[in-house]
C-alpha atoms as a PDB file:
ATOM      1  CA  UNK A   1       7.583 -14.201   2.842  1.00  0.00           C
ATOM      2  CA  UNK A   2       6.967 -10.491   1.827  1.00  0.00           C
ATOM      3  CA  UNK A   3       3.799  -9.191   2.247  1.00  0.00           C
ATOM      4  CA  UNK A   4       2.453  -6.532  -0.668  1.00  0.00           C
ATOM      5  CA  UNK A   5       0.006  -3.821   0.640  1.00  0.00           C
ATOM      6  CA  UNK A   6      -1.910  -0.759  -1.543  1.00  0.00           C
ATOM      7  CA  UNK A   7      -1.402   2.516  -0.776  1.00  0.00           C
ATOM      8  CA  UNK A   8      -3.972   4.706   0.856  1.00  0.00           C
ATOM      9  CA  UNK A   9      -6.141   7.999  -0.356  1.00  0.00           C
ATOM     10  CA  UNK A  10      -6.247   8.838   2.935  1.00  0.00           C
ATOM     11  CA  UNK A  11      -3.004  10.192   4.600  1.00  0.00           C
ATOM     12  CA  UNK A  12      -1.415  11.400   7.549  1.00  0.00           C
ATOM     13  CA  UNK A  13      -0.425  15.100   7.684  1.00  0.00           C
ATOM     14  CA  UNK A  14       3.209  16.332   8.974  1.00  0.00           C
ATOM     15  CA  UNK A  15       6.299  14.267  10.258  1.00  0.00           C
ATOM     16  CA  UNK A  16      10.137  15.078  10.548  1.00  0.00           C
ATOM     17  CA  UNK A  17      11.671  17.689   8.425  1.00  0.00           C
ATOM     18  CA  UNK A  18      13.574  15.350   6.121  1.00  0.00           C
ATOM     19  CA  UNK A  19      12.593  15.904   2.347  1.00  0.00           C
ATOM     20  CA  UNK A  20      12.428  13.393   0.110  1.00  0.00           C
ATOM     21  CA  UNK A  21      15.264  15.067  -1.508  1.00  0.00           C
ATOM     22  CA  UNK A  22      17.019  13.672   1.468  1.00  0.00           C
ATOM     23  CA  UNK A  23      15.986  10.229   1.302  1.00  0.00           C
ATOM     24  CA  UNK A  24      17.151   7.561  -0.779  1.00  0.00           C
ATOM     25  CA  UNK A  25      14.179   5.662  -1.538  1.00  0.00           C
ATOM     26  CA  UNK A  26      14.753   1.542  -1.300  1.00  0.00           C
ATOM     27  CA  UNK A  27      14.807  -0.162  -5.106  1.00  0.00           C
ATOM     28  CA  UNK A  28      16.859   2.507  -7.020  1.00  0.00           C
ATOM     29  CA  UNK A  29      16.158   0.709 -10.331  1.00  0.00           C
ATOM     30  CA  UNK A  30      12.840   3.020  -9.842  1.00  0.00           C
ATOM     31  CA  UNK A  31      14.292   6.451 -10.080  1.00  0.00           C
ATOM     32  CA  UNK A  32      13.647   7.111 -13.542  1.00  0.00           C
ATOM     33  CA  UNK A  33      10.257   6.343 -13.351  1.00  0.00           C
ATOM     34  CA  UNK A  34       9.819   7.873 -10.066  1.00  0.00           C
ATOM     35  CA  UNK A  35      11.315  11.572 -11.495  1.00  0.00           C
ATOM     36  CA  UNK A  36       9.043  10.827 -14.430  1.00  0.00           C
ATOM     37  CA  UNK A  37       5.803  10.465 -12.903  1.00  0.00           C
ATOM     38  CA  UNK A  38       7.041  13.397 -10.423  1.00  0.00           C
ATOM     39  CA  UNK A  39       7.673  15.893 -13.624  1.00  0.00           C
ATOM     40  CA  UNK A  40       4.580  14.720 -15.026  1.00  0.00           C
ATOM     41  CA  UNK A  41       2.749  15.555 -11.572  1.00  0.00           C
ATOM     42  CA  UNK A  42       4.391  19.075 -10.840  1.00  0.00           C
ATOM     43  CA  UNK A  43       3.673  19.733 -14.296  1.00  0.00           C
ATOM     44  CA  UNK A  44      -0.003  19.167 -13.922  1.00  0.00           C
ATOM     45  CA  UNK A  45      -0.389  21.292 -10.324  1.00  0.00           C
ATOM     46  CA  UNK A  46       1.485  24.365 -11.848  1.00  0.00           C
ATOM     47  CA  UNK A  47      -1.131  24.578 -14.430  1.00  0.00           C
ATOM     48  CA  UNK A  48      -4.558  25.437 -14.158  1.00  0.00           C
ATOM     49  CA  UNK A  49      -5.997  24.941 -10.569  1.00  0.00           C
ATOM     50  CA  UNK A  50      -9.581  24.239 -11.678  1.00  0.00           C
ATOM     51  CA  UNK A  51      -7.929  21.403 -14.567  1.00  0.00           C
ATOM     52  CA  UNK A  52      -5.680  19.733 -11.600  1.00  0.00           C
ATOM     53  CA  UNK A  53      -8.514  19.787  -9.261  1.00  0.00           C
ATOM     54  CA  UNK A  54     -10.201  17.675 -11.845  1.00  0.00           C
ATOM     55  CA  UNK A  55      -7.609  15.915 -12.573  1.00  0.00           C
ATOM     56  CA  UNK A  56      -6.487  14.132  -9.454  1.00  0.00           C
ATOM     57  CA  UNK A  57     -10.418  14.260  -8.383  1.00  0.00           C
ATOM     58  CA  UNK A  58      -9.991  16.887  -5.452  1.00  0.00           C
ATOM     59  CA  UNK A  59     -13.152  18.558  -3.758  1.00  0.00           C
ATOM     60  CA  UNK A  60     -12.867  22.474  -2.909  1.00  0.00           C
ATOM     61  CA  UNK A  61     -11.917  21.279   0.550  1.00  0.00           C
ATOM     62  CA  UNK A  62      -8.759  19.192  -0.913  1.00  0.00           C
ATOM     63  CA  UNK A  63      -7.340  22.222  -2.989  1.00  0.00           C
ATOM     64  CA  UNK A  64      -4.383  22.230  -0.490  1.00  0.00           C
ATOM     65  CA  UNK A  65      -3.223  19.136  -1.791  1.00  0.00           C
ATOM     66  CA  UNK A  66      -2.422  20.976  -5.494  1.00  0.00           C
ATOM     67  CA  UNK A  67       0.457  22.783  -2.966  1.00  0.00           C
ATOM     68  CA  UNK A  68       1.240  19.708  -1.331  1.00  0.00           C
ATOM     69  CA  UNK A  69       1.956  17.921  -4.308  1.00  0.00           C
ATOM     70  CA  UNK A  70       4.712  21.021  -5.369  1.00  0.00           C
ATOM     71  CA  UNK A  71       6.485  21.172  -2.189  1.00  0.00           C
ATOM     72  CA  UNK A  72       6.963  16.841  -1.983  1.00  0.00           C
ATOM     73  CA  UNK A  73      10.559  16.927  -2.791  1.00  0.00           C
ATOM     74  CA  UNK A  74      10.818  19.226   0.361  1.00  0.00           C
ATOM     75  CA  UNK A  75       8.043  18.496   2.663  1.00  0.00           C
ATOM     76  CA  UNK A  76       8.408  16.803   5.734  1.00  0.00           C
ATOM     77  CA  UNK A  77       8.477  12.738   5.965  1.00  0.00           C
ATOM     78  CA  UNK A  78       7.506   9.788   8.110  1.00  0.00           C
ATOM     79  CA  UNK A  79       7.485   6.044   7.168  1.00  0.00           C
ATOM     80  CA  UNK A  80       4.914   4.981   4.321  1.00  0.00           C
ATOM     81  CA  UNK A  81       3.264   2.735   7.210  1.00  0.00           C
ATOM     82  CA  UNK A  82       2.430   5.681   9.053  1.00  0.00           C
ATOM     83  CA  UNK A  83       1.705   7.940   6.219  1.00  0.00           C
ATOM     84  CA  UNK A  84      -1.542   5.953   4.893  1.00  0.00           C
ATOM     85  CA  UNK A  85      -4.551   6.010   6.632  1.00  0.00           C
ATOM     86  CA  UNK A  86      -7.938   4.796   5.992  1.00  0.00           C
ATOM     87  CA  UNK A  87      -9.753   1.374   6.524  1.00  0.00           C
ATOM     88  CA  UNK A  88      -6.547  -1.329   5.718  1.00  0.00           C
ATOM     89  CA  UNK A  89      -4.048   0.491   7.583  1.00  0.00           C
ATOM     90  CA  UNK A  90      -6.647   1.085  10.649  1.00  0.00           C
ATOM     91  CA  UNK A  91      -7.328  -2.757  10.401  1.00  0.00           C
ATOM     92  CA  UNK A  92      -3.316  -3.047  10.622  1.00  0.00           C
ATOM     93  CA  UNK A  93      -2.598  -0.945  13.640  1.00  0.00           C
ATOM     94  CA  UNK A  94      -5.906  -2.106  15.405  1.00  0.00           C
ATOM     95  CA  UNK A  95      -7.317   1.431  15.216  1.00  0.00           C
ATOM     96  CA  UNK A  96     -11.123   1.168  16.537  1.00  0.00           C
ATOM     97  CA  UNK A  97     -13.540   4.069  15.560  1.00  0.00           C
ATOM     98  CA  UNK A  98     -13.470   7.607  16.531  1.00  0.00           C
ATOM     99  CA  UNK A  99     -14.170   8.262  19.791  1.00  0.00           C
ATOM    100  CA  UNK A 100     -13.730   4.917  20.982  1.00  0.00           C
ATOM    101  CA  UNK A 101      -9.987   3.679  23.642  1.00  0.00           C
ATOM    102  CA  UNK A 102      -8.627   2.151  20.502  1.00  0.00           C
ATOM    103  CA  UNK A 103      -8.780   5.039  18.185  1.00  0.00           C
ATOM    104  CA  UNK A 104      -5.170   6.576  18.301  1.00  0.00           C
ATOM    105  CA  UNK A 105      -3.844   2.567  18.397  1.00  0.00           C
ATOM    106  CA  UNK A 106      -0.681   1.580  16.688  1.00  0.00           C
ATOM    107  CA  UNK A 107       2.004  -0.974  15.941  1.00  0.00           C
ATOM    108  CA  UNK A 108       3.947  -2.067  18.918  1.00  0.00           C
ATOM    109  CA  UNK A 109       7.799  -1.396  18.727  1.00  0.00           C
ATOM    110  CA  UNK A 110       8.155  -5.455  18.089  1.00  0.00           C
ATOM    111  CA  UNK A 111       5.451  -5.653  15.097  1.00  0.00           C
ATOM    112  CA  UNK A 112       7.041  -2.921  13.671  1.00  0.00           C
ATOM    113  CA  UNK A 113      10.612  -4.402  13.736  1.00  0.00           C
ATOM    114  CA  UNK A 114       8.784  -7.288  11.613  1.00  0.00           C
ATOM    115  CA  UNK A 115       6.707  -4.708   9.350  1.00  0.00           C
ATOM    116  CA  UNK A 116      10.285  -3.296   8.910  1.00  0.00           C
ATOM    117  CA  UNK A 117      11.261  -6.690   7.160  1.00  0.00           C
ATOM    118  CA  UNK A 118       8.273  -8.339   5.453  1.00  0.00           C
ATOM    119  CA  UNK A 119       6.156  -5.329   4.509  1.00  0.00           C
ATOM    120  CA  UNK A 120       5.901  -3.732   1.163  1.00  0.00           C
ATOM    121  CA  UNK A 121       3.684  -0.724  -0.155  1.00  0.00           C
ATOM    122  CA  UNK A 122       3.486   0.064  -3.921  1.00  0.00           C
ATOM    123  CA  UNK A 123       2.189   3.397  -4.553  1.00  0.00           C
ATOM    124  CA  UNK A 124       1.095   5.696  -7.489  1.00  0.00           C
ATOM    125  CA  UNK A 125       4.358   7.968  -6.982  1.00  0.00           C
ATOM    126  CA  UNK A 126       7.155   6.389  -5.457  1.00  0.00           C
ATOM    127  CA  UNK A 127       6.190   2.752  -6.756  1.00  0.00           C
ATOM    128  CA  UNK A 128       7.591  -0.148  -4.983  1.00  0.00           C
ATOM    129  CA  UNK A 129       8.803   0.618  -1.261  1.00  0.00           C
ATOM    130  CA  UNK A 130       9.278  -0.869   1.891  1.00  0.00           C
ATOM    131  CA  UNK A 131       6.801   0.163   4.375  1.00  0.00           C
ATOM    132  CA  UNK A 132       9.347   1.748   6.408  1.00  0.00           C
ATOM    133  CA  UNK A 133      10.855   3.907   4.104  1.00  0.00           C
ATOM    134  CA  UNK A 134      10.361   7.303   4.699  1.00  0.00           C
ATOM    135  CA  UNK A 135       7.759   9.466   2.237  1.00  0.00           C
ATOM    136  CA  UNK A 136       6.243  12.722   1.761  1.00  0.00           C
ATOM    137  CA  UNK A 137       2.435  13.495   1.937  1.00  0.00           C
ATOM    138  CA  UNK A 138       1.166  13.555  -1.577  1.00  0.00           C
ATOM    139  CA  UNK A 139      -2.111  13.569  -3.669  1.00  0.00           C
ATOM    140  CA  UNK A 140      -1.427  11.026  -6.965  1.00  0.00           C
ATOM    141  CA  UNK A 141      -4.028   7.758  -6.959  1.00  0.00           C
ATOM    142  CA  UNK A 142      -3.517   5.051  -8.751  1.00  0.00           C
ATOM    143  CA  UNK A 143      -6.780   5.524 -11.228  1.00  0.00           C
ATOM    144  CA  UNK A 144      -5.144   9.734 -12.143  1.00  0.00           C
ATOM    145  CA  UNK A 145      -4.850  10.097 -15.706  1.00  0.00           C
ATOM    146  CA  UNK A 146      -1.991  12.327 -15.728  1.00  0.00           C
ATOM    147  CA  UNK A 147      -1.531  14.646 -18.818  1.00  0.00           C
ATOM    148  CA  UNK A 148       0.873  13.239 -21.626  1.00  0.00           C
ATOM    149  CA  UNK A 149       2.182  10.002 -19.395  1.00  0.00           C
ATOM    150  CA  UNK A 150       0.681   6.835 -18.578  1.00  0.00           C
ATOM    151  CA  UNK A 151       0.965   5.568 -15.056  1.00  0.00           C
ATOM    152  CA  UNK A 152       0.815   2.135 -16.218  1.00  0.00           C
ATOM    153  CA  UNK A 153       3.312   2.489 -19.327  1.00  0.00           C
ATOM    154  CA  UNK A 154       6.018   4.303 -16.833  1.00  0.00           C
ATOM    155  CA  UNK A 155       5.436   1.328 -13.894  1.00  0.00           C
ATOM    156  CA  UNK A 156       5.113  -2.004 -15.539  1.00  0.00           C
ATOM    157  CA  UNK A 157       8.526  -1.823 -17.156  1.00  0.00           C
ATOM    158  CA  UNK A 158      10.192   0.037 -14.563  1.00  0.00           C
ATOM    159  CA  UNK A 159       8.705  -2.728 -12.042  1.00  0.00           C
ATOM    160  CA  UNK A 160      10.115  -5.733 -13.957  1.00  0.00           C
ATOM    161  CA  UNK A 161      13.222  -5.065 -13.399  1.00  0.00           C
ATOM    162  CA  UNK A 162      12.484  -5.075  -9.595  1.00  0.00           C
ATOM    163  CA  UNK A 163      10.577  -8.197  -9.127  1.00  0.00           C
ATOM    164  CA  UNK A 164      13.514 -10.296  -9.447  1.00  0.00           C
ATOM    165  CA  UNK A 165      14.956  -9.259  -6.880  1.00  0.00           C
ATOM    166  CA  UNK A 166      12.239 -10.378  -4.917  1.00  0.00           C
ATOM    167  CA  UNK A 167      11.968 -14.242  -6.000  1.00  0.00           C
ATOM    168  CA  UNK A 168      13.837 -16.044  -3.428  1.00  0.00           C
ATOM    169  CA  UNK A 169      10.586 -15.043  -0.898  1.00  0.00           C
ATOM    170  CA  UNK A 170       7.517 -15.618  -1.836  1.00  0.00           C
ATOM    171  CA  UNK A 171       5.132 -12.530  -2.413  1.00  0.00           C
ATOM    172  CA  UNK A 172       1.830 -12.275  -0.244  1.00  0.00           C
ATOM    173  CA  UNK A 173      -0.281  -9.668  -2.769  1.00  0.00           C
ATOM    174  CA  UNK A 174      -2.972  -7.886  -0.862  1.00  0.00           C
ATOM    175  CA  UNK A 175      -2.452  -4.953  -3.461  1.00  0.00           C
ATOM    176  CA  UNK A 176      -6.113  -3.435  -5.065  1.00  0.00           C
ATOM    177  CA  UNK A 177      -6.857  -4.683  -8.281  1.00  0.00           C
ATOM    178  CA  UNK A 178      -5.522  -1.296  -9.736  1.00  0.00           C
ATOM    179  CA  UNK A 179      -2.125  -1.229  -8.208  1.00  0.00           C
ATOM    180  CA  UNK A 180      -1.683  -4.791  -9.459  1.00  0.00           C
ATOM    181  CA  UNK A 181      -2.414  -3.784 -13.272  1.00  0.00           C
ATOM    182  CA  UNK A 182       0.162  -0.929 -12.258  1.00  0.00           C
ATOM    183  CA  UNK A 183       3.074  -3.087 -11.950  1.00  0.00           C
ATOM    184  CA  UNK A 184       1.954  -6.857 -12.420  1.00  0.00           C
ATOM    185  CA  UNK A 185       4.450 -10.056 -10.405  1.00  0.00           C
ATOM    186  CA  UNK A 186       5.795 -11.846 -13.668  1.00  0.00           C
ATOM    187  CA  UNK A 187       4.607 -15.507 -13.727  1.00  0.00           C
ATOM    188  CA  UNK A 188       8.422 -16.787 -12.776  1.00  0.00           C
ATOM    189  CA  UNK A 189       8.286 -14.677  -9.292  1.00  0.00           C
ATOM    190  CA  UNK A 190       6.100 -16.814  -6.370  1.00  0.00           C
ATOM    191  CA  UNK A 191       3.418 -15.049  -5.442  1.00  0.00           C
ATOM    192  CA  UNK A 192      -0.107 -15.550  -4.252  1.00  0.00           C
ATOM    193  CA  UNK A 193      -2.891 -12.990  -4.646  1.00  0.00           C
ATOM    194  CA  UNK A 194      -5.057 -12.889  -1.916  1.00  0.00           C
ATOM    195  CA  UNK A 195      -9.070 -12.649  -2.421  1.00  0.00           C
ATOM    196  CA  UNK A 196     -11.423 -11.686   0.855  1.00  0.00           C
ATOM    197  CA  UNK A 197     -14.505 -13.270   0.723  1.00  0.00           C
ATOM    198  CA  UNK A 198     -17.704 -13.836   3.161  1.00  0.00           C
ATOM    199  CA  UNK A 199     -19.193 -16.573   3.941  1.00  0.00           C
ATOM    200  CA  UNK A 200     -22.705 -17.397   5.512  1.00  0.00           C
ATOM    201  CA  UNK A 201     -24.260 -20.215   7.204  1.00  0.00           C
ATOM    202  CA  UNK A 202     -24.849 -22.123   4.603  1.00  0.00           C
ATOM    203  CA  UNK A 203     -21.548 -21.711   3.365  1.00  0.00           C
ATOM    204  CA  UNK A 204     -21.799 -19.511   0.395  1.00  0.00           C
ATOM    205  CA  UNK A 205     -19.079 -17.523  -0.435  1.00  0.00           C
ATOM    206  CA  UNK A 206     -19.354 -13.542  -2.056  1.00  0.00           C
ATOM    207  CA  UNK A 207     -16.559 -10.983  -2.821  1.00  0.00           C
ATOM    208  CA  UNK A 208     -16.341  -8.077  -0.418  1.00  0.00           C
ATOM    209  CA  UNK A 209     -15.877  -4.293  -1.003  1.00  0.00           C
ATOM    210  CA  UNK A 210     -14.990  -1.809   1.230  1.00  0.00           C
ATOM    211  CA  UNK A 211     -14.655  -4.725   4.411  1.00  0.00           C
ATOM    212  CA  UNK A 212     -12.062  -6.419   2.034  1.00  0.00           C
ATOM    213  CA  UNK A 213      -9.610  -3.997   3.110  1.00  0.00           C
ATOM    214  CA  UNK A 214     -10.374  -4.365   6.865  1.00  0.00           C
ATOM    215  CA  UNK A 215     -10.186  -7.938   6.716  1.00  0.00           C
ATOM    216  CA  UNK A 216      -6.694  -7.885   5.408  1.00  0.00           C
ATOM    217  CA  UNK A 217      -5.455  -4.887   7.828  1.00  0.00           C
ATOM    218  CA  UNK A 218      -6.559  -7.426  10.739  1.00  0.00           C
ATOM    219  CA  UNK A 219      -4.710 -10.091   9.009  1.00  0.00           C
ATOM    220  CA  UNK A 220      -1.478  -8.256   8.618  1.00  0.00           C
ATOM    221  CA  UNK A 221      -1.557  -7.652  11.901  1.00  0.00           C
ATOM    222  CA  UNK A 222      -2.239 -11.017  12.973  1.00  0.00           C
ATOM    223  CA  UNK A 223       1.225 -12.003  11.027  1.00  0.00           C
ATOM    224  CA  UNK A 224       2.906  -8.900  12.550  1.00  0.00           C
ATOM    225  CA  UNK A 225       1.874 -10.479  15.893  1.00  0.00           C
ATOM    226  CA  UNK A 226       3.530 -13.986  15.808  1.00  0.00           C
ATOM    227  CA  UNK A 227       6.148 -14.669  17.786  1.00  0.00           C
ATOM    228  CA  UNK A 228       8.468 -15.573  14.206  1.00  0.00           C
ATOM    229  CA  UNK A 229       7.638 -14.315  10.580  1.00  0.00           C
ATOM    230  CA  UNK A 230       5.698 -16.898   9.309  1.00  0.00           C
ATOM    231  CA  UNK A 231       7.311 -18.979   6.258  1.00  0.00           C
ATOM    232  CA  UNK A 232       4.469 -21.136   5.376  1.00  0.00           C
ATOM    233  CA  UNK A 233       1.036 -21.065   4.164  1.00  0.00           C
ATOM    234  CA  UNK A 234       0.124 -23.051   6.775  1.00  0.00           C
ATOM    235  CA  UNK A 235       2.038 -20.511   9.501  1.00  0.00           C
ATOM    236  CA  UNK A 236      -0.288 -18.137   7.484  1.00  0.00           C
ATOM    237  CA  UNK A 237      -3.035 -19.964   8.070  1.00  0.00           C
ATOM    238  CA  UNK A 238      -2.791 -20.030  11.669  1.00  0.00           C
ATOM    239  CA  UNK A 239      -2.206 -16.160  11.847  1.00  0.00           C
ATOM    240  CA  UNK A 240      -5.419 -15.914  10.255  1.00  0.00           C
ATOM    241  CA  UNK A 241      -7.240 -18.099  12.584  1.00  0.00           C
ATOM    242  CA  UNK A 242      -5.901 -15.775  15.673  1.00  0.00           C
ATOM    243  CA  UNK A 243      -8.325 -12.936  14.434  1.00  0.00           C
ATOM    244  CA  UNK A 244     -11.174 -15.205  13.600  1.00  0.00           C
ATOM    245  CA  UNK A 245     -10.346 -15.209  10.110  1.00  0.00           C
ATOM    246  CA  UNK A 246      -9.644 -18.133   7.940  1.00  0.00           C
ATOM    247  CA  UNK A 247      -7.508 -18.967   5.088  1.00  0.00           C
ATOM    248  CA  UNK A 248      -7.644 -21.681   2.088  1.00  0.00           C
ATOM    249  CA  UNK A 249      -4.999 -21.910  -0.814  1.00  0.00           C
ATOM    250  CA  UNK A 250      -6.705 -22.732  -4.107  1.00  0.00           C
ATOM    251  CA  UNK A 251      -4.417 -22.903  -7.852  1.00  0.00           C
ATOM    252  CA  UNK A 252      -1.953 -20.517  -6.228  1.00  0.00           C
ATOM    253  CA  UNK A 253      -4.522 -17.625  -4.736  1.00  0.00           C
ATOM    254  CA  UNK A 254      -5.675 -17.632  -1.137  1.00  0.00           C
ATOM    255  CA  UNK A 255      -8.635 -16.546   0.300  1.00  0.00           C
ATOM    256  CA  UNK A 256      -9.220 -14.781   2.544  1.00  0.00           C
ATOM    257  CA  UNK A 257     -12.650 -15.506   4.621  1.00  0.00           C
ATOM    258  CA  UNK A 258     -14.965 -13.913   7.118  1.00  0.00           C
END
């Protein structure tokens, strides 16, 4: 199983002082796209400060991310699991709130050896990656209407010829709603899309917002704790339960319920 994860706004600052222009990026059928959107980006944060700032939805505090965005072929890297921040990727390395003994937490050297294997991040930039590969910091969200290019008309193609490559494991999607429309799993590729869901007393059931994301950080660390990397739903299942969460398959979604 490979397991499908959004990016994050939020982002770690720093790492080692390998450029991208160093790395080779996993899925190489995703270079054109990926100098594309990157043109299409610089393009935008040479221009007009005030007309990027609105662009890419940055506050007078974020302004340094107009640079950041220029220097990403150069800037330093660290692994995309490391990179994103923010509520899913606290949920996956067990971060507790600030100020608390769990704040700083992260993966353990054996859940990343599995993350290094079964995890997948598709971003607004790079695209499809494995969570381990290393990236840049960068400002580019999946909603930005760049100037003269579609994020969605550069992706969707440029992703089909990836997905394929994908279909002997089955794909675990705990992408946003947004990143899926990105780059959407053809019908022929297994995959599940996972929905997170509450439930009360009496057994009702409503979609979550913002605790969506937590809930599936916990579970993707719950799978990145078992002793083997689960193969089943019903190996999935039991993950789940281990955080208190529970899982039901249902016409080839799962949910995912607190």
């Amino acid at each position: 199983m490979l397991f499908l994860l959004p990016p994050s706004e939020t982002k770690e600052i720093g790492g080692k002082p390998l450029g991208i222009d160093q790395v080779a990026l996993t899925f190489g059928q995703l270079n054109e796209a990926r100098d594309q959107v990157y043109a299409a980006l610089k393009a935008l944060c040479e221009g007009n400060q005030d007309v990027a700032a609105k662009v890419l939805g940055l506050g007078k505090k974020q302004l340094g991310d107009i640079e950041a965005n220029l220097a990403v072929q150069t800037a330093p890297t660290m692994p995309a699991l490391d990179r994103y921040t923010g509520t899913l990727y606290d949920g996956l390395h067990g971060r507790g709130l600030k100020g608390t003994p769990t704040e700083f937490n992260s993966l353990e050297e054996s859940q990343r050896a599995m993350a290094k294997d079964i995890l997948l991040v598709q971003s607004a930039l790079f695209g499809l990656i494995p969570a381990m590969n290393l990236i840049p910091y960068y400002r580019l969200s999946g909603t930005t209407r760049l100037p003269g290019l579609s994020l969605k008309d550069v992706w969707a193609p440029a992703h089909s010829r990836v997905w394929p490559r994908l279909e002997s494991a089955p794909l675990i999607d705990l992408r946003s709603k947004v990143y899926a429309e990105l780059a959407p799993i053809p019908s022929d590729v297994e995959s599940f899309w996972v929905e997170v869901v509450a439930e009360d007393a009496s057994g009702q059931q409503r979609a979550m917002n913002h605790f969506n994301k937590k809930a599936k950080g916990v579970f993707v660390r719950a799978v990145l704790s078992a002793k083997t990397t689960p193969s089943s739903i019903a190996e999935l299942k039991k993950a789940a339960k281990t955080v208190s969460l529970r899982l039901e398959e249902s016409k080839g979604q799962l949910l995912l319920i607190v």
